[in-house]
C-alpha atoms as a PDB file:
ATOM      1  CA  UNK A   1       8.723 -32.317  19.270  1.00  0.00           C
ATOM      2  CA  UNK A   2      11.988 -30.393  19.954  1.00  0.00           C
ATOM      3  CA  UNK A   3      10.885 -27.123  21.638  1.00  0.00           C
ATOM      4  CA  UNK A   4      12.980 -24.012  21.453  1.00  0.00           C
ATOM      5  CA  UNK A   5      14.337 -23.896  24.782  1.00  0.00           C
ATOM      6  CA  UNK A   6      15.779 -27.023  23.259  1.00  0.00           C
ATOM      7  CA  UNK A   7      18.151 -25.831  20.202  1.00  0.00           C
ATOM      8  CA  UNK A   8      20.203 -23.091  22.452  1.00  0.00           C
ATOM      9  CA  UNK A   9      20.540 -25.930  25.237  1.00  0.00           C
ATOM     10  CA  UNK A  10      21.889 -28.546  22.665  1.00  0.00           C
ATOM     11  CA  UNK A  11      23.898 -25.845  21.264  1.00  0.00           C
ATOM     12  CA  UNK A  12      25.739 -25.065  24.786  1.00  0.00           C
ATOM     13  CA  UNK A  13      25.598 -28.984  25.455  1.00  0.00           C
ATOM     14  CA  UNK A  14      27.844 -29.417  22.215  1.00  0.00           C
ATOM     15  CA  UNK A  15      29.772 -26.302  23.266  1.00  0.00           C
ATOM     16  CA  UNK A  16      30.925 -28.117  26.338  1.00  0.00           C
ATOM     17  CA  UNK A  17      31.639 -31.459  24.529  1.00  0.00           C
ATOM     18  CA  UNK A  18      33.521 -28.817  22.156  1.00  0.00           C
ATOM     19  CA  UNK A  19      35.788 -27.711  25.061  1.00  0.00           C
ATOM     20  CA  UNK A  20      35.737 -30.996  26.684  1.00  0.00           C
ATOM     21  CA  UNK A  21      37.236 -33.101  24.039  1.00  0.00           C
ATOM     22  CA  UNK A  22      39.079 -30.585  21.628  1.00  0.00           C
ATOM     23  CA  UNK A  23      43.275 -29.943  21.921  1.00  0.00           C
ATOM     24  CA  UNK A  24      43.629 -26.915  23.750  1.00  0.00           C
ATOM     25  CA  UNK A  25      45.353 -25.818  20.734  1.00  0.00           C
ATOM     26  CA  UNK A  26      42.327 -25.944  18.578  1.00  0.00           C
ATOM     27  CA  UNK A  27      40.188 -24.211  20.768  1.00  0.00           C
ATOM     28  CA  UNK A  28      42.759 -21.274  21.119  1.00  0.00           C
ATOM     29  CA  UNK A  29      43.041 -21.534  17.320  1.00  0.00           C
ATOM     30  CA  UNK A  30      38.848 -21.083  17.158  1.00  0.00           C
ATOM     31  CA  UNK A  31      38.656 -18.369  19.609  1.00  0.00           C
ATOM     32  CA  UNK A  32      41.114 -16.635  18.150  1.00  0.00           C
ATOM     33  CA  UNK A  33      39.284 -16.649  14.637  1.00  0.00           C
ATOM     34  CA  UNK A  34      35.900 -15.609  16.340  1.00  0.00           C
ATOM     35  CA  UNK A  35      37.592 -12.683  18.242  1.00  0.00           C
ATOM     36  CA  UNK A  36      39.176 -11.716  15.117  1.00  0.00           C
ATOM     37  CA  UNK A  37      36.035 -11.906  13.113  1.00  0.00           C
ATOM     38  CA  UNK A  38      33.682 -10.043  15.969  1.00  0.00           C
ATOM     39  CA  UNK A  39      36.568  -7.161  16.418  1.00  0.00           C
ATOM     40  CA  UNK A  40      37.420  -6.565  12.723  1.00  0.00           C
ATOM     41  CA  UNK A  41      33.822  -6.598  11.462  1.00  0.00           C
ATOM     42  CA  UNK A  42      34.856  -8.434   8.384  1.00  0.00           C
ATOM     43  CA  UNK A  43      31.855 -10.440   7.420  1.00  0.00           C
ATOM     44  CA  UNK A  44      29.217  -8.222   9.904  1.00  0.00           C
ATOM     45  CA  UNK A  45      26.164  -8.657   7.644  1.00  0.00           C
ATOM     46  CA  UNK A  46      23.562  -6.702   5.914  1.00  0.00           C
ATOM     47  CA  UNK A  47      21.567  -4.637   8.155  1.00  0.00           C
ATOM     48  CA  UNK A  48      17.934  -3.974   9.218  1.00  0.00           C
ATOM     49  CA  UNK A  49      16.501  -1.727   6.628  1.00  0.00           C
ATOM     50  CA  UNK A  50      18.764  -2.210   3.941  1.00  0.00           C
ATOM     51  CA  UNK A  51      17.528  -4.028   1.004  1.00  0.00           C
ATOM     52  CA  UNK A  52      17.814  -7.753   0.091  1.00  0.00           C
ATOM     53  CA  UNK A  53      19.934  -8.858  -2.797  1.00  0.00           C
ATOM     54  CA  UNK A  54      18.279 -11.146  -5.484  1.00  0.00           C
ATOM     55  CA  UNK A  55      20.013 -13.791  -5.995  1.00  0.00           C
ATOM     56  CA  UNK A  56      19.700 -17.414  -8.797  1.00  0.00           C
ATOM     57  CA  UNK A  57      20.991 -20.812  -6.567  1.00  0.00           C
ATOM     58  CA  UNK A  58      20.404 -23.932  -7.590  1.00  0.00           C
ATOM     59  CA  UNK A  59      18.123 -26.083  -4.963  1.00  0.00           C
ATOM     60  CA  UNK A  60      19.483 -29.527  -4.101  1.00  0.00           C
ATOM     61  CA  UNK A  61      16.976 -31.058  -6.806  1.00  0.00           C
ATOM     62  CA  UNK A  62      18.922 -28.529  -9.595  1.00  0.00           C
ATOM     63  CA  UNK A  63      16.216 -26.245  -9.566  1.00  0.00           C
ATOM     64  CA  UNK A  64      16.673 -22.804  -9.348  1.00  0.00           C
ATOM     65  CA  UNK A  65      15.151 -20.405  -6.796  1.00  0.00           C
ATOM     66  CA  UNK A  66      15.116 -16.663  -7.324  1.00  0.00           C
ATOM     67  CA  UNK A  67      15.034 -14.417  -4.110  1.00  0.00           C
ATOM     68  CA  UNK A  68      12.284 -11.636  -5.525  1.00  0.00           C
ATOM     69  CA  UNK A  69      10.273 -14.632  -7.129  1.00  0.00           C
ATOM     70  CA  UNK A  70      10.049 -16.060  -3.904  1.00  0.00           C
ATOM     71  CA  UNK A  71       9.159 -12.895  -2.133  1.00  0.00           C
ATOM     72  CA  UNK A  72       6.151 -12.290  -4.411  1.00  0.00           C
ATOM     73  CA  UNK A  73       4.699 -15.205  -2.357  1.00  0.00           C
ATOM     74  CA  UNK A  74       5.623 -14.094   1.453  1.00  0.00           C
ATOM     75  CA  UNK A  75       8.566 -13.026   3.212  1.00  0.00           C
ATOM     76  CA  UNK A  76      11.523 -15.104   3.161  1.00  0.00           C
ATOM     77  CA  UNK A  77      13.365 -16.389   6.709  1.00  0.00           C
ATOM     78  CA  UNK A  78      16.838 -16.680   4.928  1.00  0.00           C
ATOM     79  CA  UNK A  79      19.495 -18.461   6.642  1.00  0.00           C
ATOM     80  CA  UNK A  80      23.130 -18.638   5.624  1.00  0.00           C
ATOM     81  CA  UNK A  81      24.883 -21.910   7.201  1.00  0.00           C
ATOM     82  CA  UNK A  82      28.129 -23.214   7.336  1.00  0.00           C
ATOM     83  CA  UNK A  83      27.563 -26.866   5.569  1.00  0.00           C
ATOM     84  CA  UNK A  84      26.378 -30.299   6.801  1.00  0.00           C
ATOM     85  CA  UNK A  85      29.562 -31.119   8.610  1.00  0.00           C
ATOM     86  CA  UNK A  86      28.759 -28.621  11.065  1.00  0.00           C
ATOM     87  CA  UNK A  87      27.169 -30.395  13.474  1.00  0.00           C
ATOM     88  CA  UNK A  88      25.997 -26.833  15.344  1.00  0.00           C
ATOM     89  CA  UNK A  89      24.389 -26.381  11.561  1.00  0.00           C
ATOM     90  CA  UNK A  90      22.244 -29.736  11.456  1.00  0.00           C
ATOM     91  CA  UNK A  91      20.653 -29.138  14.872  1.00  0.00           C
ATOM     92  CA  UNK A  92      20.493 -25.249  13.588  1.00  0.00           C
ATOM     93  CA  UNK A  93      18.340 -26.592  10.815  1.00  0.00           C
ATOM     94  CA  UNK A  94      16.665 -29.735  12.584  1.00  0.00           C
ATOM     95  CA  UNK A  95      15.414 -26.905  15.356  1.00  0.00           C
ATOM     96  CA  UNK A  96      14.060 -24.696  12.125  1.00  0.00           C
ATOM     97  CA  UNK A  97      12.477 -27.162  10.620  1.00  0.00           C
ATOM     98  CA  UNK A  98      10.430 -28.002  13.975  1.00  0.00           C
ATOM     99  CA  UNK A  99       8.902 -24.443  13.530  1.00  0.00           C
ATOM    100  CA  UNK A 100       8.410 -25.080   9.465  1.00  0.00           C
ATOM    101  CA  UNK A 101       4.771 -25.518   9.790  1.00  0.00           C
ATOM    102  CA  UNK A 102       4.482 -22.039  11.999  1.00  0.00           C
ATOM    103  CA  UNK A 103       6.458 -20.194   9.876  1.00  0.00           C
ATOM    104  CA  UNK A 104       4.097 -21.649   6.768  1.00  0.00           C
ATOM    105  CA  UNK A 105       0.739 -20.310   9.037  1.00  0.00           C
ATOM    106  CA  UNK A 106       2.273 -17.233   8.903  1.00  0.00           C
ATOM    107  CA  UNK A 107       2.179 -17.401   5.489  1.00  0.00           C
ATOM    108  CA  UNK A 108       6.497 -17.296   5.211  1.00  0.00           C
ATOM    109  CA  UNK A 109       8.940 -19.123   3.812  1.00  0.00           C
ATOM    110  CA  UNK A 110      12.343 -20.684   4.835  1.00  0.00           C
ATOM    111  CA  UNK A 111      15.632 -20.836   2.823  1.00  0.00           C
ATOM    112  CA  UNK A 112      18.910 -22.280   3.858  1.00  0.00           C
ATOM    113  CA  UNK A 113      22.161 -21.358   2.008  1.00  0.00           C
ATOM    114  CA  UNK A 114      25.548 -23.242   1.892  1.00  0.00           C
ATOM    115  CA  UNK A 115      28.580 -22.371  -0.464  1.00  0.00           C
ATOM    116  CA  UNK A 116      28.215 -26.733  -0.200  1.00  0.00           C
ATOM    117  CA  UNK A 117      28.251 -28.188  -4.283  1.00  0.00           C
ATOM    118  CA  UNK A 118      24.661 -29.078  -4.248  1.00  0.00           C
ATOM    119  CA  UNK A 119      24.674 -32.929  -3.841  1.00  0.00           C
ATOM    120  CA  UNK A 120      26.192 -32.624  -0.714  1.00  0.00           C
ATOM    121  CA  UNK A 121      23.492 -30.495   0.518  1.00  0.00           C
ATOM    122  CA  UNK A 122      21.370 -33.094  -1.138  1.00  0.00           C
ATOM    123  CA  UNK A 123      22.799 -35.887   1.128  1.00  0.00           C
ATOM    124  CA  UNK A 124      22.363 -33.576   3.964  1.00  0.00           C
ATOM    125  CA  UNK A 125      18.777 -32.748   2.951  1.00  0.00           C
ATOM    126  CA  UNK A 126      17.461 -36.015   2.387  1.00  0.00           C
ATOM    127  CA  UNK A 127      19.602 -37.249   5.733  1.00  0.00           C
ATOM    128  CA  UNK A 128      17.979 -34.314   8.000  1.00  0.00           C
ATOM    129  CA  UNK A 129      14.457 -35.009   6.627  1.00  0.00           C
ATOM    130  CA  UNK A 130      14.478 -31.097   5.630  1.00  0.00           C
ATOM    131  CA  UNK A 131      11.303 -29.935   3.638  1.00  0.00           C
ATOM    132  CA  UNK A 132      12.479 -26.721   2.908  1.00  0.00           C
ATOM    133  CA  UNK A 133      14.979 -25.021   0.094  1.00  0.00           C
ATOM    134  CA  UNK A 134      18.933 -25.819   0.814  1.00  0.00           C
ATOM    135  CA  UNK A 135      20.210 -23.719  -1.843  1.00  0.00           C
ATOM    136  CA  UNK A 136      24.013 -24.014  -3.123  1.00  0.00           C
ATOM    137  CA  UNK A 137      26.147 -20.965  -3.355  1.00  0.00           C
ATOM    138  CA  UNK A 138      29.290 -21.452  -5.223  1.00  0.00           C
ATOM    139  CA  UNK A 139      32.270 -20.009  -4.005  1.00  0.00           C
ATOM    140  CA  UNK A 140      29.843 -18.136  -1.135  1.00  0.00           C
ATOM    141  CA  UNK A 141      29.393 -15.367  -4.051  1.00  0.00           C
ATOM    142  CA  UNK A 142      25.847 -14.342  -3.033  1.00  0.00           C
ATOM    143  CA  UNK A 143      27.264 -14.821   0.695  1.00  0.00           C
ATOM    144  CA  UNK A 144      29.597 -12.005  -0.091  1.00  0.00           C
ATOM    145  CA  UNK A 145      27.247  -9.933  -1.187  1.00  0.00           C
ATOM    146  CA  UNK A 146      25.266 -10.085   1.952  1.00  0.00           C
ATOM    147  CA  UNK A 147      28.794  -9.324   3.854  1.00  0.00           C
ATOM    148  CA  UNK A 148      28.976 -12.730   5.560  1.00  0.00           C
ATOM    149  CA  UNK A 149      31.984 -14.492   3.932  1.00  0.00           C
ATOM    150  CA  UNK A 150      35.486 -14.580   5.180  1.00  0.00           C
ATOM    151  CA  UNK A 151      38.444 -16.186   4.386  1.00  0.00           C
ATOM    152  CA  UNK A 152      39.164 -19.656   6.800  1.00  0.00           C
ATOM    153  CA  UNK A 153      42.837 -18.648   8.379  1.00  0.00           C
ATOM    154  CA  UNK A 154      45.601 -21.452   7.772  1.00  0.00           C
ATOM    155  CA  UNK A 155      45.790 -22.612  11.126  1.00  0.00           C
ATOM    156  CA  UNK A 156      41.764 -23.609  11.691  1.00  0.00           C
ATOM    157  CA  UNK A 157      42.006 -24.974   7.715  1.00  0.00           C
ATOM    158  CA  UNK A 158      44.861 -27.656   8.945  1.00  0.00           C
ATOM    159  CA  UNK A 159      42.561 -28.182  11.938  1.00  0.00           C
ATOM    160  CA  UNK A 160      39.492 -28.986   9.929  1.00  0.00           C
ATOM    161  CA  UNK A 161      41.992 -30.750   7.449  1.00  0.00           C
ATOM    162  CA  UNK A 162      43.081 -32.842  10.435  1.00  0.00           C
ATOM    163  CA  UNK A 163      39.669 -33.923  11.275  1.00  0.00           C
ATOM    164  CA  UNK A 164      38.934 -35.148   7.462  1.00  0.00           C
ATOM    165  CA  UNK A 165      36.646 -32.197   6.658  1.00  0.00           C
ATOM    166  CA  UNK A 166      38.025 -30.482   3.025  1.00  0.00           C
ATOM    167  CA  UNK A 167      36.193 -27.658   2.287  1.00  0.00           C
ATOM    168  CA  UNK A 168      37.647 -27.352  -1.072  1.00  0.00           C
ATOM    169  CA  UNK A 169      35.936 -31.264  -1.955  1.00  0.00           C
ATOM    170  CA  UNK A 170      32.640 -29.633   0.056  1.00  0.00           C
ATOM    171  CA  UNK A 171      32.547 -26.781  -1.859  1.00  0.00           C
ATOM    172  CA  UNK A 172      33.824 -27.546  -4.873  1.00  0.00           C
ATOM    173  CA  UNK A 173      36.165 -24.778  -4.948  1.00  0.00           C
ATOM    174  CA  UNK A 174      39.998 -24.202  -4.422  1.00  0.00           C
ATOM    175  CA  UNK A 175      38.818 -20.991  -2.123  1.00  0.00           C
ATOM    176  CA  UNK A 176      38.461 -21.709   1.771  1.00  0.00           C
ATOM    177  CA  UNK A 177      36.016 -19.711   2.403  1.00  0.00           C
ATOM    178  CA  UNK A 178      33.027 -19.832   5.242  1.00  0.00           C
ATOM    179  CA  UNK A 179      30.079 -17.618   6.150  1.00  0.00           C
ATOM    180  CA  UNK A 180      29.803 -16.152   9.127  1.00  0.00           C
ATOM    181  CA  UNK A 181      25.846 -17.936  10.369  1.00  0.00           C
ATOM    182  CA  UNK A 182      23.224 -15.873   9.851  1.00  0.00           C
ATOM    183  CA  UNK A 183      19.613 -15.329   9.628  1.00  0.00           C
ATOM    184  CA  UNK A 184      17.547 -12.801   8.055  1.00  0.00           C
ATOM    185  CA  UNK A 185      13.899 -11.823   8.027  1.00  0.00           C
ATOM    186  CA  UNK A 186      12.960 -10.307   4.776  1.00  0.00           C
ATOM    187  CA  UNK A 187       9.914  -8.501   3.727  1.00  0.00           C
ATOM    188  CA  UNK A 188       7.632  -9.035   0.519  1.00  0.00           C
ATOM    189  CA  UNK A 189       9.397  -5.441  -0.560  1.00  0.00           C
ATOM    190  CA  UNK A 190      12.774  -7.163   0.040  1.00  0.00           C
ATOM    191  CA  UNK A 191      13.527  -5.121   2.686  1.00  0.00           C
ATOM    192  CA  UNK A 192      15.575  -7.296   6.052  1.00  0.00           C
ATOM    193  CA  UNK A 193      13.453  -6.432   8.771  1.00  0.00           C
ATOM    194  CA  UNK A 194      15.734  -7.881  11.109  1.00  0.00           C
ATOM    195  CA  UNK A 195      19.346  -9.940  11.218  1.00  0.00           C
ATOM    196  CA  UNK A 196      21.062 -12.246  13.339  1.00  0.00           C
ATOM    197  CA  UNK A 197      24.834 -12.455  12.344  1.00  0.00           C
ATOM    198  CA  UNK A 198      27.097 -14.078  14.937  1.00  0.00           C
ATOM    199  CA  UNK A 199      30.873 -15.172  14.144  1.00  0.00           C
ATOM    200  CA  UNK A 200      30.823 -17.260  17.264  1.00  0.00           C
ATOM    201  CA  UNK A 201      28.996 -20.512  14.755  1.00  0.00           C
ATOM    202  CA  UNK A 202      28.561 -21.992  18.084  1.00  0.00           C
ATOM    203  CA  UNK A 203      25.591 -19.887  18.840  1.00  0.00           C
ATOM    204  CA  UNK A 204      22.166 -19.442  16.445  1.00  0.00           C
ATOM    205  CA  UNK A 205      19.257 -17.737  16.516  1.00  0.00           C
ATOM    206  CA  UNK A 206      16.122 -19.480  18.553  1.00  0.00           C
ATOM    207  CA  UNK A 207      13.422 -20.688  16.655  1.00  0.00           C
ATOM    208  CA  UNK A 208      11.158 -19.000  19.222  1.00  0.00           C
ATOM    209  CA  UNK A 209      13.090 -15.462  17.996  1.00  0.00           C
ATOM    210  CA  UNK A 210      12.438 -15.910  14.703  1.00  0.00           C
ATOM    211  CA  UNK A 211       8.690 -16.448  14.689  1.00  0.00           C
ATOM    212  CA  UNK A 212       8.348 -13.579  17.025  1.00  0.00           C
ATOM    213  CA  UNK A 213      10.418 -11.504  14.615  1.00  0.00           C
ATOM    214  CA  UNK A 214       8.408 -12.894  11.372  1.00  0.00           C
ATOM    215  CA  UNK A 215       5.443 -11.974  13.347  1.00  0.00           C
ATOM    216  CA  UNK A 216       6.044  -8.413  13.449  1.00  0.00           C
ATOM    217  CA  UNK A 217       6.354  -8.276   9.466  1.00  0.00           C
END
């Protein structure tokens, strides 16, 4: 059983390997796009108090889940993640899905959200062993409207191009476009109780965190 201690160490652990084993050039090119996105404030997510947006994705099954229809059943943990080829993301939702059964006793729910085509976040479902909602978000438009989507600048696109990730084939989109990670508690009035919104995708919000935070609702 992965305890929470366990996600932010595995996190810094592939940090390091990160800085080990990347070209100094990518790393400069990465820093330079989470400085950018932390000064600007492009993409600084909704904010305690203000209200959710509802929202109709399509689940990796090809159901769809509405927000508010899911909140007449419990709050909703609601996590936006870059896509399974983020290896920070899989042990992101791994680590989450250690806590499912806590969050469930609280009486909660957890949904993940991707602007990944949905049988990609199939394949990653069904590979992670994942038992809750991975929702698809086309062209991140319900990302944008929780103010977590920027624009991927040309020089970290030919990176990720050089390593054989295309987010256009992931996404399913000519747009290169991520979300900044985030995680938000919302209430059964869809109000966000509390957010987690970090540009640096190497860091995520502990699972401990977000059972102390759901606890509070």
């Amino acid at each position: 059983m992965m305890s929470n201690q366990n996600l932010t160490k595995q996190l810094e652990v592939a940090t390091q390997q990160f800085k080990a084993n990347a070209p100094i050039e990518a790393q400069i090119k990465i820093g330079q796009m989470i400085e950018e996105l932390q000064k600007s404030g492009i993409a600084s997510g909704k904010q305690p108090g203000e209200k959710a947006v509802d929202f109709k994705l399509t689940n990796a099954l090809g159901r769809d889940v509405v927000l508010f229809e899911e909140l007449a059943k419990g709050p909703v943990v609601l996590v936006f993640y870059r896509g399974g080829w983020c290896p920070f993301c899989n042990m992101q939702l791994k680590a989450y899905q250690q806590i499912l059964p806590e969050i469930q006793a609280i009486g909660a729910q957890l949904i993940a959200i991707s602007p990944q085509k949905p049988d990609h976040s199939l394949s990653l479902q069904e590979k992670e062993g994942l038992e809750f909602q991975v929702l698809s978000d086309p062209n991140g438009l319900v990302t944008a409207k929780y103010n977590l989507l920027f624009d991927v600048p040309q020089g970290v696109r030919e990176l990720m191009e050089g390593i054989g990730v295309d987010l256009a084939e992931y996404n399913n989109t000519s747009k290169w476009v991520l979300p900044v990670p985030a995680t938000f508690m919302i209430d059964e009035s869809a109000i966000i109780r509390s957010a987690y919104v970090n540009p640096n995708f190497m860091q995520r919000q502990s699972p401990e965190e977000i059972l102390r935070e759901l606890k509070k609702l």
